[in-house]
C-alpha atoms as a PDB file:
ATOM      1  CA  UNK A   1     -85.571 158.709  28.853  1.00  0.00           C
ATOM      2  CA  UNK A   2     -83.896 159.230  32.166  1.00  0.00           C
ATOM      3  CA  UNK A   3     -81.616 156.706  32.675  1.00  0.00           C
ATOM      4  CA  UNK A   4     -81.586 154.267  36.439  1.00  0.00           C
ATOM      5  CA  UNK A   5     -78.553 155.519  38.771  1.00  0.00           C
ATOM      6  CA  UNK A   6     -77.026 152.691  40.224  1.00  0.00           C
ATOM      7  CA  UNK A   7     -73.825 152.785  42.410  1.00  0.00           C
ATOM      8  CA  UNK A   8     -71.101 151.520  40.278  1.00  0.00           C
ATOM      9  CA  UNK A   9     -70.164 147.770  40.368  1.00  0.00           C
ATOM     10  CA  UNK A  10     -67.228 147.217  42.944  1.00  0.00           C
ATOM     11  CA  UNK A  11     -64.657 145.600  40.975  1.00  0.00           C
ATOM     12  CA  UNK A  12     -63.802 141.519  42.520  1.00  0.00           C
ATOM     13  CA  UNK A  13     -60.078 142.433  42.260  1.00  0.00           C
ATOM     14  CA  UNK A  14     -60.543 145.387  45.086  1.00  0.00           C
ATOM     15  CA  UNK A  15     -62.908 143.448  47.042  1.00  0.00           C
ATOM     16  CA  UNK A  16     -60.313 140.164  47.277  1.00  0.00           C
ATOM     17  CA  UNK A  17     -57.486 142.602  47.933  1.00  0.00           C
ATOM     18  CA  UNK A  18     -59.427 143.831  51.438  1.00  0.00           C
ATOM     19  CA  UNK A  19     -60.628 140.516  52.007  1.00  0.00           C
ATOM     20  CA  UNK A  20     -57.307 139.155  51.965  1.00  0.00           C
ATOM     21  CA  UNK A  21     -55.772 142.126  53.668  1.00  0.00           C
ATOM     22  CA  UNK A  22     -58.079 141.231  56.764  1.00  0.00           C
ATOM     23  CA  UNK A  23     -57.900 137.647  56.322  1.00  0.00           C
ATOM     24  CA  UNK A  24     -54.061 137.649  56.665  1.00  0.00           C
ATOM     25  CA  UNK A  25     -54.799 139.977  59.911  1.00  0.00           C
ATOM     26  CA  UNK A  26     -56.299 136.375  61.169  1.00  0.00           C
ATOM     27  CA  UNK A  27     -53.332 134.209  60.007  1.00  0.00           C
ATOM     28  CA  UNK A  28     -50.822 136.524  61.319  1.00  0.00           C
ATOM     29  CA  UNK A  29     -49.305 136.536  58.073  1.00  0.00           C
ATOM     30  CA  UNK A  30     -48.550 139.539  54.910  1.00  0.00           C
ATOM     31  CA  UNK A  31     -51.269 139.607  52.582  1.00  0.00           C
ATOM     32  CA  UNK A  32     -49.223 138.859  49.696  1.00  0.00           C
ATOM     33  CA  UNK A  33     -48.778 135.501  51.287  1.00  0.00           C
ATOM     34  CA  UNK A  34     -52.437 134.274  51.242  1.00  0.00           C
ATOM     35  CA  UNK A  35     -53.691 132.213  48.036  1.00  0.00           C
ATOM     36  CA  UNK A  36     -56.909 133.500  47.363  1.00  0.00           C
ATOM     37  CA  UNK A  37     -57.793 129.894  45.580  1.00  0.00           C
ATOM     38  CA  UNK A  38     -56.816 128.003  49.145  1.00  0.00           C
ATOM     39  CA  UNK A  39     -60.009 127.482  51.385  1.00  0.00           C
ATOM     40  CA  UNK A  40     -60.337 128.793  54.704  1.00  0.00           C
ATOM     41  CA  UNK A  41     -59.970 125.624  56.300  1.00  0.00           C
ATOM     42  CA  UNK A  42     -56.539 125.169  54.745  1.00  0.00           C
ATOM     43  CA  UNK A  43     -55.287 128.742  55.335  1.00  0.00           C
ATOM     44  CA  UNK A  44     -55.699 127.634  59.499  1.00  0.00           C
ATOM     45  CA  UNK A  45     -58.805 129.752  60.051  1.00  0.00           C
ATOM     46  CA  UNK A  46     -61.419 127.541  62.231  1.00  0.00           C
ATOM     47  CA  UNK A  47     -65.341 128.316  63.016  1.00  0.00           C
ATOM     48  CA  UNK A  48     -64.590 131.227  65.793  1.00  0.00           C
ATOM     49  CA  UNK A  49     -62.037 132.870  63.068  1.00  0.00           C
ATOM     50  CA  UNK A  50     -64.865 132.100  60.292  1.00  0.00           C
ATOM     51  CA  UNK A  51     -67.215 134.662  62.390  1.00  0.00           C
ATOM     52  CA  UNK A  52     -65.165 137.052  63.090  1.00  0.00           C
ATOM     53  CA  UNK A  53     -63.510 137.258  60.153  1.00  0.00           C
ATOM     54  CA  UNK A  54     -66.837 137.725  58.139  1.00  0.00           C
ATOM     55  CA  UNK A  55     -68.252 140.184  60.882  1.00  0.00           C
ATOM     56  CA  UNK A  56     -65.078 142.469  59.726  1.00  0.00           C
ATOM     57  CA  UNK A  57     -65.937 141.799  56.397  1.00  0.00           C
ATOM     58  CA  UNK A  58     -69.571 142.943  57.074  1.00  0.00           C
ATOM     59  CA  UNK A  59     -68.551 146.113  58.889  1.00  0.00           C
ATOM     60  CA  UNK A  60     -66.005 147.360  56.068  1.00  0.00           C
ATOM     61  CA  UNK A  61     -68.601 147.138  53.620  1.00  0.00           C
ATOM     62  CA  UNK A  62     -72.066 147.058  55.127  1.00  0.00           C
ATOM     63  CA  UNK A  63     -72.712 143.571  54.176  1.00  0.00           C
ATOM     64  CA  UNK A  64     -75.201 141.185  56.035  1.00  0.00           C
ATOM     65  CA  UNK A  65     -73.126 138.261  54.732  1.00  0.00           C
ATOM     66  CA  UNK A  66     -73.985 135.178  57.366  1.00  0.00           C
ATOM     67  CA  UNK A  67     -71.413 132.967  58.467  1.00  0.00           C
ATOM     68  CA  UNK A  68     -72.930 130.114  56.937  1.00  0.00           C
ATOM     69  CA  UNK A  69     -71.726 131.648  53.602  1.00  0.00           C
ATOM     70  CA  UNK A  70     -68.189 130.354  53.638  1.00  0.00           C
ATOM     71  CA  UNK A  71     -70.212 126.383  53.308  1.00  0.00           C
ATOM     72  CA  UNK A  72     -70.802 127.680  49.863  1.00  0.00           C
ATOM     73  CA  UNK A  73     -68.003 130.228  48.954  1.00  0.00           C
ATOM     74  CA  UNK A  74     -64.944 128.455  51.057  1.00  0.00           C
ATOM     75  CA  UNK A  75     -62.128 130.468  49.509  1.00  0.00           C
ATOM     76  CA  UNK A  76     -60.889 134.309  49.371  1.00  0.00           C
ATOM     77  CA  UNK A  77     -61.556 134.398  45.297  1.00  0.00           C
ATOM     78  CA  UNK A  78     -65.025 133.096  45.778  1.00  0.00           C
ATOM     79  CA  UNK A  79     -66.101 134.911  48.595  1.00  0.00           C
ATOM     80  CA  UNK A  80     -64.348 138.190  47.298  1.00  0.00           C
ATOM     81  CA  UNK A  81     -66.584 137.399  44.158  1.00  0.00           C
ATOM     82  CA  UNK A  82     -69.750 137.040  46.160  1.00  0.00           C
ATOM     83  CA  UNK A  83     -69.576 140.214  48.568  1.00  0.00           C
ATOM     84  CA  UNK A  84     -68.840 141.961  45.049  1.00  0.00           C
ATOM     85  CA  UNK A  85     -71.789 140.853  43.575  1.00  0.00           C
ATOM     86  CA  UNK A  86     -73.796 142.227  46.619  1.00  0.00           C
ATOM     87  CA  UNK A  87     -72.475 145.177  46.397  1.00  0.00           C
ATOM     88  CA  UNK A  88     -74.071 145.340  43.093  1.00  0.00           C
ATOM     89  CA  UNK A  89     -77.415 144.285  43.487  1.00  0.00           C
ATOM     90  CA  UNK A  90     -78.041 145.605  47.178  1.00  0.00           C
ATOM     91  CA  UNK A  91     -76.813 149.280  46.020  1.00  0.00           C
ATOM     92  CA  UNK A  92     -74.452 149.050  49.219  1.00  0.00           C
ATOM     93  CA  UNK A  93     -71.915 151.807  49.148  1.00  0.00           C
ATOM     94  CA  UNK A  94     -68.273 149.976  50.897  1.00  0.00           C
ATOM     95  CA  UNK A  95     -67.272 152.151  53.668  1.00  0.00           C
ATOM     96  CA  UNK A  96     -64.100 154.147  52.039  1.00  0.00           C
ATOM     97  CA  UNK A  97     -61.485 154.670  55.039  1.00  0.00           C
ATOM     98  CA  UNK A  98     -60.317 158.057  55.038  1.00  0.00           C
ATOM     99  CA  UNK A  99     -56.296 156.480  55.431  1.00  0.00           C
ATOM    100  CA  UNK A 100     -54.821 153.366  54.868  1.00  0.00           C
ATOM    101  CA  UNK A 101     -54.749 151.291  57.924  1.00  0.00           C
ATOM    102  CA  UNK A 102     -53.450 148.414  59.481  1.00  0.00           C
ATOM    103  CA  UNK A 103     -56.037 145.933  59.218  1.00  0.00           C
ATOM    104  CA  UNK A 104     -55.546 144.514  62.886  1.00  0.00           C
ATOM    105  CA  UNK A 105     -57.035 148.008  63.841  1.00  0.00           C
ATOM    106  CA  UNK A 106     -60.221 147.710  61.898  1.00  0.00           C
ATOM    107  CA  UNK A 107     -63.237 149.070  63.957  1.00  0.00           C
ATOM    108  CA  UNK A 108     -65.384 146.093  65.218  1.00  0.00           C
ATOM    109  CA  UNK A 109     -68.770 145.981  64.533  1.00  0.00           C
ATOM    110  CA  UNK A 110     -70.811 149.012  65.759  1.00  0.00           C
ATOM    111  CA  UNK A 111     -74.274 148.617  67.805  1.00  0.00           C
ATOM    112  CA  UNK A 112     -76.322 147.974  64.575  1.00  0.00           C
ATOM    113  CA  UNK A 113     -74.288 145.064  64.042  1.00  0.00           C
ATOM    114  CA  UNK A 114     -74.172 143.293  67.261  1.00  0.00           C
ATOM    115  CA  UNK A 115     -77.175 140.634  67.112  1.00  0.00           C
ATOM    116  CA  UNK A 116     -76.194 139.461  63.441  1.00  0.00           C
ATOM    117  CA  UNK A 117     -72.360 139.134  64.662  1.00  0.00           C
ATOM    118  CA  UNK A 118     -73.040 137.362  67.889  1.00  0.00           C
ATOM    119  CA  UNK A 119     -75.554 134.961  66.064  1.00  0.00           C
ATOM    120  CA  UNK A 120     -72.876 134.296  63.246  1.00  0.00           C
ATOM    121  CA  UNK A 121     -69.970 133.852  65.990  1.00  0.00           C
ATOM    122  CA  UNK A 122     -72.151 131.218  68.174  1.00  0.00           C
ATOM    123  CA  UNK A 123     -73.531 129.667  64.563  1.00  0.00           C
ATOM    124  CA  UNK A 124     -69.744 129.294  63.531  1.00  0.00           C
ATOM    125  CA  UNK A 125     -68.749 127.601  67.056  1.00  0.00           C
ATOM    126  CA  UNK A 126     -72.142 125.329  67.323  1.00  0.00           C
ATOM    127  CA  UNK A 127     -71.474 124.092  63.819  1.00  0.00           C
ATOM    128  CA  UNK A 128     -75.044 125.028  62.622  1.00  0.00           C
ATOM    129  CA  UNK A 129     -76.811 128.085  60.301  1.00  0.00           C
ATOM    130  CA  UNK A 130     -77.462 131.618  61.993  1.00  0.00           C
ATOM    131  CA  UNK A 131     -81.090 131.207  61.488  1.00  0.00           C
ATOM    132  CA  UNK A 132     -81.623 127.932  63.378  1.00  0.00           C
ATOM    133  CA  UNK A 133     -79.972 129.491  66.377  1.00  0.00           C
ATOM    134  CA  UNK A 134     -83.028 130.641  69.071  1.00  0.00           C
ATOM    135  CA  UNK A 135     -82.248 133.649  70.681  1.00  0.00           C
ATOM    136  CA  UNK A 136     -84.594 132.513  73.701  1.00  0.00           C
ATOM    137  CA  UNK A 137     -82.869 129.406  73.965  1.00  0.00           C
ATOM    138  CA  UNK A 138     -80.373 128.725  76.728  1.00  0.00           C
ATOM    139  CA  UNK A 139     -76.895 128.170  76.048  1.00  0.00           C
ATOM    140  CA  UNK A 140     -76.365 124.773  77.698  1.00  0.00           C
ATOM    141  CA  UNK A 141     -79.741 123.620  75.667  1.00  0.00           C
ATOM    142  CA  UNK A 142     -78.002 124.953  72.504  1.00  0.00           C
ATOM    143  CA  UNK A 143     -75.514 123.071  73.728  1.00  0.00           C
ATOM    144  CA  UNK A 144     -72.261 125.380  74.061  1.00  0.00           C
ATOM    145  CA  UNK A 145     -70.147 123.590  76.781  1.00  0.00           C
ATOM    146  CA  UNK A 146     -67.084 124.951  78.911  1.00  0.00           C
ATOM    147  CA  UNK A 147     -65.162 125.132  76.105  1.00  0.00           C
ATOM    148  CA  UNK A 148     -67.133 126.135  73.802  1.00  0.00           C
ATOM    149  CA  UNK A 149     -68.209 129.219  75.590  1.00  0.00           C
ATOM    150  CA  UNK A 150     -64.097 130.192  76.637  1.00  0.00           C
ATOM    151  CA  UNK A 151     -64.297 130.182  72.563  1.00  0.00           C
ATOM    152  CA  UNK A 152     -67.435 132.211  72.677  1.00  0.00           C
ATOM    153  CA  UNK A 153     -66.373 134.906  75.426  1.00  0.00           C
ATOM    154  CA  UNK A 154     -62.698 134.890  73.458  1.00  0.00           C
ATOM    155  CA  UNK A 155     -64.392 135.830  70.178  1.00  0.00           C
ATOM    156  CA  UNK A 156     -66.325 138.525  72.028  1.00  0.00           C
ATOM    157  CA  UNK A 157     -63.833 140.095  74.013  1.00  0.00           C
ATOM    158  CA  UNK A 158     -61.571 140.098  70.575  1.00  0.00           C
ATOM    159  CA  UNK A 159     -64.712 141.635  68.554  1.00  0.00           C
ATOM    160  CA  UNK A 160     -65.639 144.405  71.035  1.00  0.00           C
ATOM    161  CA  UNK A 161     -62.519 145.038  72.773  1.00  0.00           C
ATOM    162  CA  UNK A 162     -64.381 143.422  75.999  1.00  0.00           C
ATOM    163  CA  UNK A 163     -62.581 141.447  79.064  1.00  0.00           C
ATOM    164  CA  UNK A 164     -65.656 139.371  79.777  1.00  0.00           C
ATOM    165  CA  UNK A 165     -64.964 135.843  81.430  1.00  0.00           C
ATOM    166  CA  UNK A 166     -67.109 132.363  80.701  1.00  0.00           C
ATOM    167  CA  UNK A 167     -69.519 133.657  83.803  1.00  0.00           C
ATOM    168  CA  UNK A 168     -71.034 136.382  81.122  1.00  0.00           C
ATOM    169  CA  UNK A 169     -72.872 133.506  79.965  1.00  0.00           C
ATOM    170  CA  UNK A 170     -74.216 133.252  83.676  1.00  0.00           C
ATOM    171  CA  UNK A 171     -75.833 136.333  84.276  1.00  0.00           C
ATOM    172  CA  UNK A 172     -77.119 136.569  80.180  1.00  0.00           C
ATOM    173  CA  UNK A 173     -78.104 132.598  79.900  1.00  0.00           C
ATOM    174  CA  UNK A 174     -79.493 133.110  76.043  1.00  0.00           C
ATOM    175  CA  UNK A 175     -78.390 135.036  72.876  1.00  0.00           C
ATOM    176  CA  UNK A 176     -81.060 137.563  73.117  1.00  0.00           C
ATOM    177  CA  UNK A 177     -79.773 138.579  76.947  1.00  0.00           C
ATOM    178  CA  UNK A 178     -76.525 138.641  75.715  1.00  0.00           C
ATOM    179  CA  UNK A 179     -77.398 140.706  72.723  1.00  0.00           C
ATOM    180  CA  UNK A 180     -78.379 143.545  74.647  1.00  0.00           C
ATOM    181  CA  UNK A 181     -75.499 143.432  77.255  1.00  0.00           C
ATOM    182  CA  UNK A 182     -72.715 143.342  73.891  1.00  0.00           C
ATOM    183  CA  UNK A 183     -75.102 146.180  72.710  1.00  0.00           C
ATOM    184  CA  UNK A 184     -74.776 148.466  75.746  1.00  0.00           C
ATOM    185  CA  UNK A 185     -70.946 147.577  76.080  1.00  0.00           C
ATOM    186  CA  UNK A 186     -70.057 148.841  72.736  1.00  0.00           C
ATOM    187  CA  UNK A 187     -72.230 151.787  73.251  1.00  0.00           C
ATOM    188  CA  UNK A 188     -70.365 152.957  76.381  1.00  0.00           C
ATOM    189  CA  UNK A 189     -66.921 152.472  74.195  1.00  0.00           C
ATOM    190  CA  UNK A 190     -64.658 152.274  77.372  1.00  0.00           C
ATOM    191  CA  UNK A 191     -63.807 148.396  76.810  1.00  0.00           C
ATOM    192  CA  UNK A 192     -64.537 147.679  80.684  1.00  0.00           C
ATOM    193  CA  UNK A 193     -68.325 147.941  80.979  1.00  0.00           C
ATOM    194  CA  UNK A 194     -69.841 148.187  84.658  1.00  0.00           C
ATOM    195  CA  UNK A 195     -69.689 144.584  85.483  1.00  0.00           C
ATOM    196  CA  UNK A 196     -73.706 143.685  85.822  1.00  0.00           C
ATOM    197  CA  UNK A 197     -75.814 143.066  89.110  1.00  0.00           C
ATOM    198  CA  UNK A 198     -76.072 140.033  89.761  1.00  0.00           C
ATOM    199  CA  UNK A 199     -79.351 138.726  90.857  1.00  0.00           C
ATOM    200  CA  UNK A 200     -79.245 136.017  93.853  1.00  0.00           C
ATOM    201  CA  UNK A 201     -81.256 132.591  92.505  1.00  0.00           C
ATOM    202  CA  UNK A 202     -84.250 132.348  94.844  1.00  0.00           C
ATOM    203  CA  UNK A 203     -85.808 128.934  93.260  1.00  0.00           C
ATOM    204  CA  UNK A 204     -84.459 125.463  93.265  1.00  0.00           C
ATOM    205  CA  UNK A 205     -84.446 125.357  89.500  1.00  0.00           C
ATOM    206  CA  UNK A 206     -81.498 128.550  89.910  1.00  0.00           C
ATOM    207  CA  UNK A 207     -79.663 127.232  92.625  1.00  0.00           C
ATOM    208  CA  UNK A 208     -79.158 123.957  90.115  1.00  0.00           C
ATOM    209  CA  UNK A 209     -78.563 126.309  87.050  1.00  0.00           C
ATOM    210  CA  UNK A 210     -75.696 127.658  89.125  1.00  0.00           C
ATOM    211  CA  UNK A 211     -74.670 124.468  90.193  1.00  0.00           C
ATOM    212  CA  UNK A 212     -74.706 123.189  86.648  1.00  0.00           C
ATOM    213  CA  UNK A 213     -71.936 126.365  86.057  1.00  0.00           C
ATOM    214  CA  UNK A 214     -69.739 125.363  88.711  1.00  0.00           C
ATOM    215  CA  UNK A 215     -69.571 122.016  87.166  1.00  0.00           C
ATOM    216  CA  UNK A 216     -69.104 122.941  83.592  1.00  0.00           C
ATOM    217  CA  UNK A 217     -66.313 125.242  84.550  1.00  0.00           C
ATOM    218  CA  UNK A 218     -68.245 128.287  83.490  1.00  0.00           C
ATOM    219  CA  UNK A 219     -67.593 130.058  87.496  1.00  0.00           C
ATOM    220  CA  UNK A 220     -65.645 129.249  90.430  1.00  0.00           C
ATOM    221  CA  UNK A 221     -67.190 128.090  93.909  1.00  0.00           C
ATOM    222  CA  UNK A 222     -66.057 131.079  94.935  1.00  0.00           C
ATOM    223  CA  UNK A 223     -67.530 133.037  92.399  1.00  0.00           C
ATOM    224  CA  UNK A 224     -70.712 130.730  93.003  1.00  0.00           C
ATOM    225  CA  UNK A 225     -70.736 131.594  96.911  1.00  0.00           C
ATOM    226  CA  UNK A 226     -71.077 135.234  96.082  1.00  0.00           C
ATOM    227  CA  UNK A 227     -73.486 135.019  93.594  1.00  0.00           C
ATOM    228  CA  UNK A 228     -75.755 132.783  96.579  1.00  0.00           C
ATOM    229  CA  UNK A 229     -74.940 136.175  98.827  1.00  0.00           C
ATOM    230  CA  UNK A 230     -75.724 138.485  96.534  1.00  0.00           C
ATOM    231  CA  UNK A 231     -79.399 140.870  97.232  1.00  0.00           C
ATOM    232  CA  UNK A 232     -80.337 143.428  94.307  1.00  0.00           C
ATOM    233  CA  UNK A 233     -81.344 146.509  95.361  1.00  0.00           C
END
């Protein structure tokens, strides 16, 4: 009888020590310090943190964990406990660094991961689960306000390396748009993509869209004027 090869179980005890390694990255704090039975709410990390943090997570050990997971594993121990037990069943090898590393320098997610990370990240700041997010959907119907996007673009920029402003969410109006700029971005690896063309609104129904951006702070008038001027070639 031949017996099933399965990669062995990743013990809970290595998995909390990395998740609390990168979680202490968040909190600005040494790992040592974080109590693994504390949720995340009470160790300061908020809905943008939540995503980001997991989209690490994800990354160092080729999880698909959604950011809706922390709802029902809210601390380190429990979530530590869960990505484990994924590990297990899903026959996922954890990607091994080759030396230890600060975990502020972790890589962010590559290409593959971009749509699940940018759905978790907008999930996490709308309050809602990944899946009822639709990527066709504008943002201002989802409804992610001025603030609300700064948080969005900040969690971005932070993710990728990126120095994208609110207007991003101008020129790439839904998730699925902004999927494929984030994609592109982190495929060119310089951390200052090409800024995009922007394409001058010819119908009323634009001209209010960009309107409706001056007014909820996402671009300047100024900005606004140029965008009016602007002819693509």
């Amino acid at each position: 009888m031949t017996a099933a090869h399965h990669l062995p179980q990743t013990p809970v005890a290595d998995v909390l020590a990395e998740v609390t390694a990168i979680l202490a990255g968040f909190s600005h704090v040494e790992a040592h310090a974080v109590d693994p039975e504390r949720t995340f709410a009470a160790l300061g990390m908020d809905s943008l943190l939540n995503a980001q943090f997991l989209a690490m997570v994800n990354a160092r050990y080729g999880t698909a964990v959604p950011a809706d997971a922390l709802y029902r594993y809210p601390t380190p121990q429990a979530l530590a406990a869960h990505v484990a037990d994924r590990l297990g069943t899903e026959g996922t090898a954890p990607v091994v660094p080759e030396q230890p590393r600060p975990v502020v320098r972790v890589a962010p997610p590559g290409t593959g991961a971009v749509p699940d990370a940018l759905r978790g990240q907008l999930a996490g700041i709308l309050g809602c689960a990944p899946d009822a997010i639709d990527a066709t959907a504008p943002f201002t119907v989802l409804g992610l306000d001025s603030i609300l996007a700064a948080q969005f673009v900040e969690g971005i920029n932070r993710t990728w390396g990126l120095k994208e402003q609110s207007a991003l969410f101008y020129t790439y109006p839904d998730l699925a748009s902004l999927t494929g700029y984030v994609e592109r971005a982190a495929t060119a690896g310089s951390g200052e993509p090409a800024p995009a063309a922007f394409t001058a609104p010819r119908s009323t129904a634009e001209i209010e869209a960009l309107l409706d951006a001056v007014r909820d702070g996402l671009i300047g008038v100024d900005q606004a004027a140029g965008l009016l001027d602007t002819r693509t070639v």
